[in-house]
PDB file of N, CA and C in Angstrom:
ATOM      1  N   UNK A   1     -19.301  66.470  16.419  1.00  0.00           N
ATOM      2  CA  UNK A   1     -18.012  66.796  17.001  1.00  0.00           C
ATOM      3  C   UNK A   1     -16.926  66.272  16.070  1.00  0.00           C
ATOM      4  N   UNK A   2     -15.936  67.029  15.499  1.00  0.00           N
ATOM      5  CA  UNK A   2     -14.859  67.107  14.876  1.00  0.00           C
ATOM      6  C   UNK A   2     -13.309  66.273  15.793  1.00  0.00           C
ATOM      7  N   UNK A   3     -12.696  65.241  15.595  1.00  0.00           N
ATOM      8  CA  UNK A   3     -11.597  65.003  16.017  1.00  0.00           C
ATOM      9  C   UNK A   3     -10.555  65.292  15.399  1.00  0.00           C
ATOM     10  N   UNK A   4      -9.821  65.355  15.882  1.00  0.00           N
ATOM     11  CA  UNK A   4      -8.617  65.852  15.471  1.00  0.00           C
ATOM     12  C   UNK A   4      -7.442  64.373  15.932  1.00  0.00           C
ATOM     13  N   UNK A   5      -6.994  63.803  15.180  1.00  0.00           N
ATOM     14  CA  UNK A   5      -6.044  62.715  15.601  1.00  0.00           C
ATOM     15  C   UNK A   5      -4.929  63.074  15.435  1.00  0.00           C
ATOM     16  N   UNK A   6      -3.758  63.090  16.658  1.00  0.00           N
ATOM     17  CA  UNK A   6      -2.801  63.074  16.870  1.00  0.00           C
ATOM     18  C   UNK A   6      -1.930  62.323  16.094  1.00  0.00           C
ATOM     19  N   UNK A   7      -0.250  62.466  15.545  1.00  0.00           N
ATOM     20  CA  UNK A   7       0.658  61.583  14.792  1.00  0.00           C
ATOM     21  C   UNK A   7       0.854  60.585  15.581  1.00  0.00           C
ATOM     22  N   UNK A   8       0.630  60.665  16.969  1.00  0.00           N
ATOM     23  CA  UNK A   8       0.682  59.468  17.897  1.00  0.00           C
ATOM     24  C   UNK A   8      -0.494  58.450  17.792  1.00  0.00           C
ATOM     25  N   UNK A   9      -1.467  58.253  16.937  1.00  0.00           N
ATOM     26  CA  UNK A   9      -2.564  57.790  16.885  1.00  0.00           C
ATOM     27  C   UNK A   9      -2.615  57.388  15.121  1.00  0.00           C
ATOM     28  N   UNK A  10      -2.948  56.259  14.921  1.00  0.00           N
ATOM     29  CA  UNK A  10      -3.386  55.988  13.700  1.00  0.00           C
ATOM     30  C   UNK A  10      -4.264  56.317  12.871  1.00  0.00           C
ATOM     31  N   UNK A  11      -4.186  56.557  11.669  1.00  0.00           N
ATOM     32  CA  UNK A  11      -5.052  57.187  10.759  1.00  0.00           C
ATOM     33  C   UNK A  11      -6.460  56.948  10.614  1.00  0.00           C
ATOM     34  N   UNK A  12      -6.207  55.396  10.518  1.00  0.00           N
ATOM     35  CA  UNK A  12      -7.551  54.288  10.413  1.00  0.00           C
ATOM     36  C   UNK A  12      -8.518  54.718  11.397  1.00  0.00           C
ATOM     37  N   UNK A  13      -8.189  55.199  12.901  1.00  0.00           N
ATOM     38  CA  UNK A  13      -9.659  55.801  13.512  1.00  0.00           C
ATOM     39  C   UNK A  13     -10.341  56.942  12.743  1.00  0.00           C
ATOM     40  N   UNK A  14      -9.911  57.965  11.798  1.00  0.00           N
ATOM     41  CA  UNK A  14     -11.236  58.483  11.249  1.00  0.00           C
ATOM     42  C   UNK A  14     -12.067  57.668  10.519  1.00  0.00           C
ATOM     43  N   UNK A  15     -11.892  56.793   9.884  1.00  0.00           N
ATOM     44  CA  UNK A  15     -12.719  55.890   9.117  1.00  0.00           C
ATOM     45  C   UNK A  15     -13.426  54.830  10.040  1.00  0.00           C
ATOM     46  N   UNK A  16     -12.979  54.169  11.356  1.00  0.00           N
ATOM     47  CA  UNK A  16     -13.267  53.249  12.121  1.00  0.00           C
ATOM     48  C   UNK A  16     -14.936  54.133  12.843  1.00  0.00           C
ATOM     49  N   UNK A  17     -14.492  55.615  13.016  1.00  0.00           N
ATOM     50  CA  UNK A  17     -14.972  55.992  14.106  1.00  0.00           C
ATOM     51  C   UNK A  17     -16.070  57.284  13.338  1.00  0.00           C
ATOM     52  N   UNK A  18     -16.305  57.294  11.915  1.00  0.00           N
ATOM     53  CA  UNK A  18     -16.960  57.884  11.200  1.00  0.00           C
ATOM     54  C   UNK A  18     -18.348  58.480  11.630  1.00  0.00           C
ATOM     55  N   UNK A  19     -18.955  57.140  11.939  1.00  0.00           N
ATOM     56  CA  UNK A  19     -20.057  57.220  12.642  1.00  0.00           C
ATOM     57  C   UNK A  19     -20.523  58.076  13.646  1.00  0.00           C
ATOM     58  N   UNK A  20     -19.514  57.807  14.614  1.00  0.00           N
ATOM     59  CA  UNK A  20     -19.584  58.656  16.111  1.00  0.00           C
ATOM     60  C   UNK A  20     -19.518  60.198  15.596  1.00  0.00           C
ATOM     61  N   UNK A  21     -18.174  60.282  14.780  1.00  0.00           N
ATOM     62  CA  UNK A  21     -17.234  61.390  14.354  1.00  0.00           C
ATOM     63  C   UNK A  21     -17.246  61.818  13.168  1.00  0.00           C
ATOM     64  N   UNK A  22     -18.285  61.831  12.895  1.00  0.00           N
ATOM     65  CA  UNK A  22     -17.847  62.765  11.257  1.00  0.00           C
ATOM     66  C   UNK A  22     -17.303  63.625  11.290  1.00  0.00           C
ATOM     67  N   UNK A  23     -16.508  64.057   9.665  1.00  0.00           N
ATOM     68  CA  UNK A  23     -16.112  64.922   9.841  1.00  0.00           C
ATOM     69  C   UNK A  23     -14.750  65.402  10.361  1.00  0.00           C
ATOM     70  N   UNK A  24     -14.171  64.355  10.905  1.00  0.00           N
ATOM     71  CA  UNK A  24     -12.864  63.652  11.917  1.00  0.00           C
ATOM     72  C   UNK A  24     -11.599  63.836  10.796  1.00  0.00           C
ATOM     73  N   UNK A  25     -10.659  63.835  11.479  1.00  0.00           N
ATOM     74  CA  UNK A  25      -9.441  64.170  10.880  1.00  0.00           C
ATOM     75  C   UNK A  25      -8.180  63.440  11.272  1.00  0.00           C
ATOM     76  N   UNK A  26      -7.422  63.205  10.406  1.00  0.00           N
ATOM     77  CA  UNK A  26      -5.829  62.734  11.075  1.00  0.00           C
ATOM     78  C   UNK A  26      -4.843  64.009  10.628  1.00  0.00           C
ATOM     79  N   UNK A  27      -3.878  64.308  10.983  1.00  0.00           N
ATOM     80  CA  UNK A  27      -2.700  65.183  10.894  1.00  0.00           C
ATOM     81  C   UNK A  27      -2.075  64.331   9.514  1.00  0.00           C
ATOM     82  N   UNK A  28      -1.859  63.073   9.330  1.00  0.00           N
ATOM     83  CA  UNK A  28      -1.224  62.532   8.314  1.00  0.00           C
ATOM     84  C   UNK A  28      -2.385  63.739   6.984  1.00  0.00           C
ATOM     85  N   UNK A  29      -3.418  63.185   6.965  1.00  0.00           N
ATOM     86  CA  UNK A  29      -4.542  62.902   5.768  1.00  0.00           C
ATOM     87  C   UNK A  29      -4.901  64.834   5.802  1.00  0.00           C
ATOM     88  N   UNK A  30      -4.189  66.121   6.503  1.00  0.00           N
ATOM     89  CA  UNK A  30      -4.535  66.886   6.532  1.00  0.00           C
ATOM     90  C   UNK A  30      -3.021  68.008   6.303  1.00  0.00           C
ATOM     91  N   UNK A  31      -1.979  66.931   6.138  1.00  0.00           N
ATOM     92  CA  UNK A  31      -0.925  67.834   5.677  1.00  0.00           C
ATOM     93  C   UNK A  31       0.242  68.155   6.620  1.00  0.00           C
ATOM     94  N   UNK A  32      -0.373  67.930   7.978  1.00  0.00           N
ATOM     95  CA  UNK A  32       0.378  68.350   9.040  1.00  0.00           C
ATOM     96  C   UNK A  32       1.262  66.922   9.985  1.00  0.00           C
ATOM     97  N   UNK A  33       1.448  66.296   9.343  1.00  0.00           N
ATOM     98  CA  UNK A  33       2.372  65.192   9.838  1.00  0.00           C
ATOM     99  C   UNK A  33       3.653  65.649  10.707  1.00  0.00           C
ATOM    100  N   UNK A  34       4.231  66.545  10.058  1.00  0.00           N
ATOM    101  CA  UNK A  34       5.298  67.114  10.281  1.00  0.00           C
ATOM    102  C   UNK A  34       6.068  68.818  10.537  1.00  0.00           C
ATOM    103  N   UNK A  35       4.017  69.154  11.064  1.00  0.00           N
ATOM    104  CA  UNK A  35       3.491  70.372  12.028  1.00  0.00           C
ATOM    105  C   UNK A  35       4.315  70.495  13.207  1.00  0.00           C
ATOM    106  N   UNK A  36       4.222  71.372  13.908  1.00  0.00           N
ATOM    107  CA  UNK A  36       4.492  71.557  15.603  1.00  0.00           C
ATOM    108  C   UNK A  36       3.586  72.024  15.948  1.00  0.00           C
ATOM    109  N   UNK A  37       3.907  71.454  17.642  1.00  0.00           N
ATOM    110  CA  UNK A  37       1.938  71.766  18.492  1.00  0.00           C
ATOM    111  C   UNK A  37       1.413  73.000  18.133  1.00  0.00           C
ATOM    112  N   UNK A  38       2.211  74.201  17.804  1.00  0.00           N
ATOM    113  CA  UNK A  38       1.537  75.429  17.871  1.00  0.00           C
ATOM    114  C   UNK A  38       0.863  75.404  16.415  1.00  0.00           C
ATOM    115  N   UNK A  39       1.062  74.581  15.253  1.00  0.00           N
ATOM    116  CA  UNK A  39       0.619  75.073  13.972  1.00  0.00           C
ATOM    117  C   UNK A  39      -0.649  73.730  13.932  1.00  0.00           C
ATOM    118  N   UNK A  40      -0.547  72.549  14.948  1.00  0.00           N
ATOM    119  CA  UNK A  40      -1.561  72.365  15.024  1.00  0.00           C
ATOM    120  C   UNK A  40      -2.763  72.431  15.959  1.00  0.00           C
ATOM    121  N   UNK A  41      -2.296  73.283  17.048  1.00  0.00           N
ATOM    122  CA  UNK A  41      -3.549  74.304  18.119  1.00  0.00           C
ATOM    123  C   UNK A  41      -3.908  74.808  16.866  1.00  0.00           C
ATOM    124  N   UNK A  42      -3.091  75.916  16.402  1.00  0.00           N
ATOM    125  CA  UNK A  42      -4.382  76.873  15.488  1.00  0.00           C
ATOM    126  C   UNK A  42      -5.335  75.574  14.629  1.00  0.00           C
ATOM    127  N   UNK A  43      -4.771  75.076  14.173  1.00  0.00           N
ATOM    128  CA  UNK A  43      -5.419  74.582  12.533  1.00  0.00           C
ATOM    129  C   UNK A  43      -6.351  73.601  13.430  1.00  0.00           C
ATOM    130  N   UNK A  44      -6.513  72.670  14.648  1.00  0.00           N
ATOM    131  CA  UNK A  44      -7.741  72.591  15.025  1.00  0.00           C
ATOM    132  C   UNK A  44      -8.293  73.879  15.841  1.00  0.00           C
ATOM    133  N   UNK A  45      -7.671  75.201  16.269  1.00  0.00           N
ATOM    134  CA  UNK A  45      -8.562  76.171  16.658  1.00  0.00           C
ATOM    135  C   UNK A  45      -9.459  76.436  15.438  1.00  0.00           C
ATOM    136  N   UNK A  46      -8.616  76.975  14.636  1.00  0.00           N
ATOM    137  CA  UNK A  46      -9.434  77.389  13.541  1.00  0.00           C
ATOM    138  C   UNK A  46     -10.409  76.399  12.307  1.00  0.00           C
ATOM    139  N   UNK A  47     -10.389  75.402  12.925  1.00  0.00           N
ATOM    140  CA  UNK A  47     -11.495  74.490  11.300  1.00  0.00           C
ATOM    141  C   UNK A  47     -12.357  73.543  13.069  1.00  0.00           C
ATOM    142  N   UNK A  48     -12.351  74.291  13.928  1.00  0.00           N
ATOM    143  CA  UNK A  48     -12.960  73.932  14.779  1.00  0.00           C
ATOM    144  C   UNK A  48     -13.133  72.128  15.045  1.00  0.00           C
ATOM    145  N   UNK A  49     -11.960  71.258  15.389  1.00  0.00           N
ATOM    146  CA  UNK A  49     -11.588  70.388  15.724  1.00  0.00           C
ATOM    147  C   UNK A  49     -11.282  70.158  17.300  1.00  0.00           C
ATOM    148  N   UNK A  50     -11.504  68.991  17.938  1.00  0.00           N
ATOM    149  CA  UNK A  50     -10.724  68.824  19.245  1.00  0.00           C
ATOM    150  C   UNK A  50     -10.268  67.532  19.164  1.00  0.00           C
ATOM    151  N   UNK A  51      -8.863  68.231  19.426  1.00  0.00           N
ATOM    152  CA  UNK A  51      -7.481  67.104  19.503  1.00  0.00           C
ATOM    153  C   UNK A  51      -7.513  65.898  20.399  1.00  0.00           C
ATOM    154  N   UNK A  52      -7.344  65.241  20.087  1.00  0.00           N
ATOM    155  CA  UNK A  52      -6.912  63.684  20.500  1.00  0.00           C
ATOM    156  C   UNK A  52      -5.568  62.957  20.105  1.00  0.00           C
ATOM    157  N   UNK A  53      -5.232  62.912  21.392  1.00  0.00           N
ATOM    158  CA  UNK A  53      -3.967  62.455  21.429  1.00  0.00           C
ATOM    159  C   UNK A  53      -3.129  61.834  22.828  1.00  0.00           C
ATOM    160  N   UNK A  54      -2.225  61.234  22.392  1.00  0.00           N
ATOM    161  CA  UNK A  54      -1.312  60.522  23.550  1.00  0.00           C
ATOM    162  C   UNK A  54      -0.329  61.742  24.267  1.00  0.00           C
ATOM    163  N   UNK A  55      -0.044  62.407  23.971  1.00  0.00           N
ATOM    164  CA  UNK A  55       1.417  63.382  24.256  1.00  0.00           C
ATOM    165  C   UNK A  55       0.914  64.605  25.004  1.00  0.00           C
ATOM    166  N   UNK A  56       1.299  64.465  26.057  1.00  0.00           N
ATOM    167  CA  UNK A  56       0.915  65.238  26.983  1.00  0.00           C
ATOM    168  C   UNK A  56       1.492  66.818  27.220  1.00  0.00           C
ATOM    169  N   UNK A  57       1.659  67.464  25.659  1.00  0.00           N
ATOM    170  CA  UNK A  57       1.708  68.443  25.722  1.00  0.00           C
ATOM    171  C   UNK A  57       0.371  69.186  25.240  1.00  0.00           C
ATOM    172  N   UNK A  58      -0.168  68.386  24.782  1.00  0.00           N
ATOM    173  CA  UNK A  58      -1.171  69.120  24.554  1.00  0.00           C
ATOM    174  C   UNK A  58      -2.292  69.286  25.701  1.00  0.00           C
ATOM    175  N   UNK A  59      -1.798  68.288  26.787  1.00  0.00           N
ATOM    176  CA  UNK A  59      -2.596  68.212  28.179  1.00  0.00           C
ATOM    177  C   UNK A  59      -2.351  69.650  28.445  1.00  0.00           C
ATOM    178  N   UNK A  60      -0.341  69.859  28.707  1.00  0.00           N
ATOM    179  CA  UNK A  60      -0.381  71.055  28.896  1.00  0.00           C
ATOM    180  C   UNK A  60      -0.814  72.343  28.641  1.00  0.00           C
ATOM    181  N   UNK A  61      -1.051  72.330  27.221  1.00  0.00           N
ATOM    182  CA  UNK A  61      -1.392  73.472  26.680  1.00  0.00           C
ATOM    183  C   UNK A  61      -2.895  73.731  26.801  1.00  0.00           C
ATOM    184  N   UNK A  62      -3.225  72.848  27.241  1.00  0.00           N
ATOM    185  CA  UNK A  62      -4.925  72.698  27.606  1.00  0.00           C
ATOM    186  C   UNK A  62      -5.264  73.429  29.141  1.00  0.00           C
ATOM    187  N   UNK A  63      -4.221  72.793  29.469  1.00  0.00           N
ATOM    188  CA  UNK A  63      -4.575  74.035  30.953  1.00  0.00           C
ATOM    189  C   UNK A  63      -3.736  75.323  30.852  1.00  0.00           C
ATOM    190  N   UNK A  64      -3.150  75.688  29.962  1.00  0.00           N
ATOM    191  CA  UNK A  64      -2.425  77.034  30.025  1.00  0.00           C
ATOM    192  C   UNK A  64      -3.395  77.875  29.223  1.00  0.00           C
ATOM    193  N   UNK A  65      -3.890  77.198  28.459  1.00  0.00           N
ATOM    194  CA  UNK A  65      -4.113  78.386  27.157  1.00  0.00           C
ATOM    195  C   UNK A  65      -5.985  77.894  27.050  1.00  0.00           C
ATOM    196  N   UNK A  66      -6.429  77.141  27.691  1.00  0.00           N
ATOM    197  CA  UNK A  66      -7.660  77.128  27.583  1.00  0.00           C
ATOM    198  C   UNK A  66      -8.662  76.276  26.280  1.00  0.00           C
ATOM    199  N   UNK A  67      -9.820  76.615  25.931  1.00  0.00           N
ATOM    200  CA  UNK A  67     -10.459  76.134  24.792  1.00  0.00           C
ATOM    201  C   UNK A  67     -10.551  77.249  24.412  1.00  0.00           C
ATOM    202  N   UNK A  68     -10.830  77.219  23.047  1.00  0.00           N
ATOM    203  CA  UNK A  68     -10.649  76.198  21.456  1.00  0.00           C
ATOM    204  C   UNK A  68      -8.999  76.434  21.735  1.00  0.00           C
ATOM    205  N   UNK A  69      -8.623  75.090  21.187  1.00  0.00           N
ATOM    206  CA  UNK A  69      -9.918  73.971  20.750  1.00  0.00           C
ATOM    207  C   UNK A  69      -9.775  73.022  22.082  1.00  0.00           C
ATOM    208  N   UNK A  70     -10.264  72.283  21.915  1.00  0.00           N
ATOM    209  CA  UNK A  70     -10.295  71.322  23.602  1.00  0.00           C
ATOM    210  C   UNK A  70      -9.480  70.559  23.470  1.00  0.00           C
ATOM    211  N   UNK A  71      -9.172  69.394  24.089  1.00  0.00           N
ATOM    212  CA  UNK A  71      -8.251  68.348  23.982  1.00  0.00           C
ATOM    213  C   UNK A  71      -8.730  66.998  24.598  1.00  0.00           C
ATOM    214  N   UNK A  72      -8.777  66.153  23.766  1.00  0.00           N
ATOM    215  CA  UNK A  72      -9.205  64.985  24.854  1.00  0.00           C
ATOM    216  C   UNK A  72      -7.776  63.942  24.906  1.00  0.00           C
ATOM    217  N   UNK A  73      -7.053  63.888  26.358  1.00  0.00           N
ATOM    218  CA  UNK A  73      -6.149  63.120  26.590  1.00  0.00           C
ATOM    219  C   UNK A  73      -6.137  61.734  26.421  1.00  0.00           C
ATOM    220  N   UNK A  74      -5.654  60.710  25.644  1.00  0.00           N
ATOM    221  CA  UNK A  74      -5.345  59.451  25.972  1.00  0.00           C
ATOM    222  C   UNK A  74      -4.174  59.312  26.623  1.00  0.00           C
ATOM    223  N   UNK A  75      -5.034  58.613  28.298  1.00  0.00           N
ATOM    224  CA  UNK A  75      -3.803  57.772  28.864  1.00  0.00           C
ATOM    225  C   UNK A  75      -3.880  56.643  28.968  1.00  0.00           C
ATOM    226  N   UNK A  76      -3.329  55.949  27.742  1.00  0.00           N
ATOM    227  CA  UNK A  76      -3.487  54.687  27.522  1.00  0.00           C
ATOM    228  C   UNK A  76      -2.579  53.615  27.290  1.00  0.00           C
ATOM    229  N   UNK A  77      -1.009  54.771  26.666  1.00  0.00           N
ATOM    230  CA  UNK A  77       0.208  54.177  27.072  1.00  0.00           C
ATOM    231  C   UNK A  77       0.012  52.855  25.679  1.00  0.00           C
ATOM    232  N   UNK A  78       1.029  52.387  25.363  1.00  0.00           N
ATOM    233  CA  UNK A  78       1.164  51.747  24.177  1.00  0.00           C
ATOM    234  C   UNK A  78       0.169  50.425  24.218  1.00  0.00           C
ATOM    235  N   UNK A  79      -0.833  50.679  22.988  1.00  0.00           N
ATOM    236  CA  UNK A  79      -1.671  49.721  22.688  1.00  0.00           C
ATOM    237  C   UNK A  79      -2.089  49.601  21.298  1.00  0.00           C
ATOM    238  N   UNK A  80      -3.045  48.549  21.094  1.00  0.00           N
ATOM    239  CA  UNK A  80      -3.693  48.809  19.431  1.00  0.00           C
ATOM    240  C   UNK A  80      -4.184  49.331  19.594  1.00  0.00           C
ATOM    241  N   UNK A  81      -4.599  50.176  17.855  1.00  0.00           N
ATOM    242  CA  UNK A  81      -6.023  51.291  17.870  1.00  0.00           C
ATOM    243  C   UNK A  81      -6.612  50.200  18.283  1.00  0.00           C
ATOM    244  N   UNK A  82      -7.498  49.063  17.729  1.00  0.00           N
ATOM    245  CA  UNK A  82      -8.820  48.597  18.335  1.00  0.00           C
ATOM    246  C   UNK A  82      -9.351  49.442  19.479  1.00  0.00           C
ATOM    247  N   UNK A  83      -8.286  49.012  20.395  1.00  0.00           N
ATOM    248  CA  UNK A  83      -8.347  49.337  21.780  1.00  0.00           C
ATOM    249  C   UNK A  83      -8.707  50.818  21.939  1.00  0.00           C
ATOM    250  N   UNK A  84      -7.807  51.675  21.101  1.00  0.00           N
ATOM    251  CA  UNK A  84      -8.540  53.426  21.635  1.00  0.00           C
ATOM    252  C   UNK A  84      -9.825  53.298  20.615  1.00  0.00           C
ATOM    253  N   UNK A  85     -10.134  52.528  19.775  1.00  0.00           N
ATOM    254  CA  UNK A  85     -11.516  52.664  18.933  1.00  0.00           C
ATOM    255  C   UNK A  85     -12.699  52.600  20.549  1.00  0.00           C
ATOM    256  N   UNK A  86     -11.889  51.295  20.693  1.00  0.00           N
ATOM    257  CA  UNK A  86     -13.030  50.904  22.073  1.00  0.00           C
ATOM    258  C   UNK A  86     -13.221  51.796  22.957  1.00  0.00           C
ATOM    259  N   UNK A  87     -12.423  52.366  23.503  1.00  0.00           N
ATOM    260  CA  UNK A  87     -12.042  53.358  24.258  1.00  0.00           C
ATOM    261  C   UNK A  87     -13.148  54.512  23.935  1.00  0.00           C
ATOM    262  N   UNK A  88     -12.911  55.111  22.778  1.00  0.00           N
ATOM    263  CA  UNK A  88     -13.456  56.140  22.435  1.00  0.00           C
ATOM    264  C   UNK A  88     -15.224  55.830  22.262  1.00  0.00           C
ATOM    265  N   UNK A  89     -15.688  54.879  21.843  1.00  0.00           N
ATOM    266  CA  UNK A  89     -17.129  54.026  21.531  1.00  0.00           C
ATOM    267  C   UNK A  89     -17.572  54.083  22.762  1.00  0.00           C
ATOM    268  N   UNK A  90     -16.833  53.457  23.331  1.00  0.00           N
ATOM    269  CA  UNK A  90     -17.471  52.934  24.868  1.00  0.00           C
ATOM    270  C   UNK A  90     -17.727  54.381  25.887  1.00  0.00           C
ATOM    271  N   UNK A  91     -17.228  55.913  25.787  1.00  0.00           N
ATOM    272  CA  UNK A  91     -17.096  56.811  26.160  1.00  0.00           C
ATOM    273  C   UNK A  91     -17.428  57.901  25.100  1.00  0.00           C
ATOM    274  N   UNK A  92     -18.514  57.437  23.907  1.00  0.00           N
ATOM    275  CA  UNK A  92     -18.736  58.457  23.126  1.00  0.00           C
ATOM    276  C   UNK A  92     -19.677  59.518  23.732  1.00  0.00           C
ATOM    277  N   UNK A  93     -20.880  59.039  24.455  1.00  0.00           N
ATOM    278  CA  UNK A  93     -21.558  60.033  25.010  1.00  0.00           C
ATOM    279  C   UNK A  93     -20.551  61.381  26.159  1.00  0.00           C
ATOM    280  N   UNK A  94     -19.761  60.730  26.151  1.00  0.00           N
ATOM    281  CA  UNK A  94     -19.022  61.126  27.098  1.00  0.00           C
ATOM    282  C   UNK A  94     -18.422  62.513  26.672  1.00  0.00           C
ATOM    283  N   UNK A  95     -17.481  62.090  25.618  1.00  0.00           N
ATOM    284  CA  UNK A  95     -17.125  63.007  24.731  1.00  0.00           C
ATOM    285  C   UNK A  95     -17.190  63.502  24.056  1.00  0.00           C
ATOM    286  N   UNK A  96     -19.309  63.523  23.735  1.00  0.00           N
ATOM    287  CA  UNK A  96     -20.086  65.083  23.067  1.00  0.00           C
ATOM    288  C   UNK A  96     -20.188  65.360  23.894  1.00  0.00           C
ATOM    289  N   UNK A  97     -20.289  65.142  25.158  1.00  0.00           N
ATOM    290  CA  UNK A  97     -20.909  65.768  26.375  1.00  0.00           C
ATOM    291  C   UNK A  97     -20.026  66.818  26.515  1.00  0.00           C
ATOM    292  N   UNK A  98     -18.433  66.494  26.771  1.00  0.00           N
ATOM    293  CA  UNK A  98     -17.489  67.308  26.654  1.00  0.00           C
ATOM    294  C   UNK A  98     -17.348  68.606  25.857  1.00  0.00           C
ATOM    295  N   UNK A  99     -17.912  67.824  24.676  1.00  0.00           N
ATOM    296  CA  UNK A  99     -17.403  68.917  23.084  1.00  0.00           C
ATOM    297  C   UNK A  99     -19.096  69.927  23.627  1.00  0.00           C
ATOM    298  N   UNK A 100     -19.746  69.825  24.233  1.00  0.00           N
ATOM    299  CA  UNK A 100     -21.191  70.970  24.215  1.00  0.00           C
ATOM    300  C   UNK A 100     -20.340  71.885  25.774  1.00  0.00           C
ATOM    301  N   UNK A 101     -20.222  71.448  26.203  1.00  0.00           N
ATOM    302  CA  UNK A 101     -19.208  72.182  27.586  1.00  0.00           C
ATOM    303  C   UNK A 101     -18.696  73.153  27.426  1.00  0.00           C
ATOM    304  N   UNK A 102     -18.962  74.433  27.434  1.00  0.00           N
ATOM    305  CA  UNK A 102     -18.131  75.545  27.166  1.00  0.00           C
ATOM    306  C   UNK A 102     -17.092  75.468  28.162  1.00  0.00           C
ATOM    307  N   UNK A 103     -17.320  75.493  29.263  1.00  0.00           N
ATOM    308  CA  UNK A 103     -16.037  75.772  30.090  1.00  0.00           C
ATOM    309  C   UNK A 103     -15.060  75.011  30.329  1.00  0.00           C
ATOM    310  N   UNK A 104     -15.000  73.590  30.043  1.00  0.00           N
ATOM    311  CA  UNK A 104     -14.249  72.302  30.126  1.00  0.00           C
ATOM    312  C   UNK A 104     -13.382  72.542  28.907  1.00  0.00           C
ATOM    313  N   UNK A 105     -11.874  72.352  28.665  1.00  0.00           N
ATOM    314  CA  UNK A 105     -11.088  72.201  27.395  1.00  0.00           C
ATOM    315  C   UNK A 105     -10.446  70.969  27.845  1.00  0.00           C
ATOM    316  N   UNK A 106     -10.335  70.457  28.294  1.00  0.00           N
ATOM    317  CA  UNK A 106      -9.813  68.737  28.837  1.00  0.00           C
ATOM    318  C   UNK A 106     -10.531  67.723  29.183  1.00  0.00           C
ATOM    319  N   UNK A 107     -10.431  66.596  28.355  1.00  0.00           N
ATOM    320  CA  UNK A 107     -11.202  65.443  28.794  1.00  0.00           C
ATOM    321  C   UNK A 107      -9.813  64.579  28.545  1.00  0.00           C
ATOM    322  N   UNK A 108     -10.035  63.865  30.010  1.00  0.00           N
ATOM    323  CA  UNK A 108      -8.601  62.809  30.518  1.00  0.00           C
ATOM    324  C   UNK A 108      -9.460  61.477  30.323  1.00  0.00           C
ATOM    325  N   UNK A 109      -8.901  60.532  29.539  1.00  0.00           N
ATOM    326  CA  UNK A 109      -9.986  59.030  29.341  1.00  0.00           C
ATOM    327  C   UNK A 109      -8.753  58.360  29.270  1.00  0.00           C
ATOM    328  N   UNK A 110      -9.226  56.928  29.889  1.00  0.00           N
ATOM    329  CA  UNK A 110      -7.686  56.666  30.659  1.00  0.00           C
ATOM    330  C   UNK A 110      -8.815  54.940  30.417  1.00  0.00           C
TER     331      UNK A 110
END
C-alpha cells in the first residue's frame, strides 16, 4: 500500500514508515507542495496512492467523489509525527485491510 502524505504531515514519515509503506510518498519530495486538492486527487488517483492527511477536505471529497484513491483521515489535531508514526504502526493491519476494500474510500483513525 502506497501513502500519500499530506503538506499537513511531515516528510520524515515516508522514511520512518518504509517498512509498513513502501513505496510511500510526501507532496514536498513529489513536487506538489504547492498543488491544490484537485491536482493532488488525480496524482494519487493516478500513480495509485491513498492520501493521508489532517484537513478535512479530503474527508470531504472522500464521501462525494468516492475511491481512487481512498483517504485515510487523521484526527489527531496538533501533535508530533512520533505520535502519527505510532498511530499509523499501531493500526497498520488496519490500514491494508482498508487499502484491499474495494468499497470503503475512508478510513477515520483518531
Amino acid at each position: 500500500m502506497k501513502l500519500l502524505f499530506d503538506q499537513n504531515l511531515s516528510s520524515d514519515l515516508v522514511g520512518a514508515l518504509a517498512d509498513l509503506f513502501p513505496e510511500s510518498g510526501h507532496l514536498k519530495n513529489l513536487g506538489l507542495m504547492r498543488a491544490d486538492d484537485d491536482l493532488v486527487w488525480l496524482h494519487a488517483r493516478e500513480h495509485g496512492f491513498t492520501i493521508v492527511s489532517k484537513d478535512s477536505d479530503f474527508h470531504q471529497r472522500s464521501l462525494f467523489f468516492g475511491a481512487p484513491p481512498k483517504v485515510i483521515w487523521l484526527r489527531v489535531g496538533n501533535c508530533p509525527t512520533s505520535r502519527i508514526e505510532t498511530l499509523l504502526r499501531d493500526r497498520s493491519v488496519e490500514v491494508h485491510a482498508f487499502g484491499m476494500e474495494p468499497l470503503q474510500s475512508l478510513l477515520i483513525l483518531s
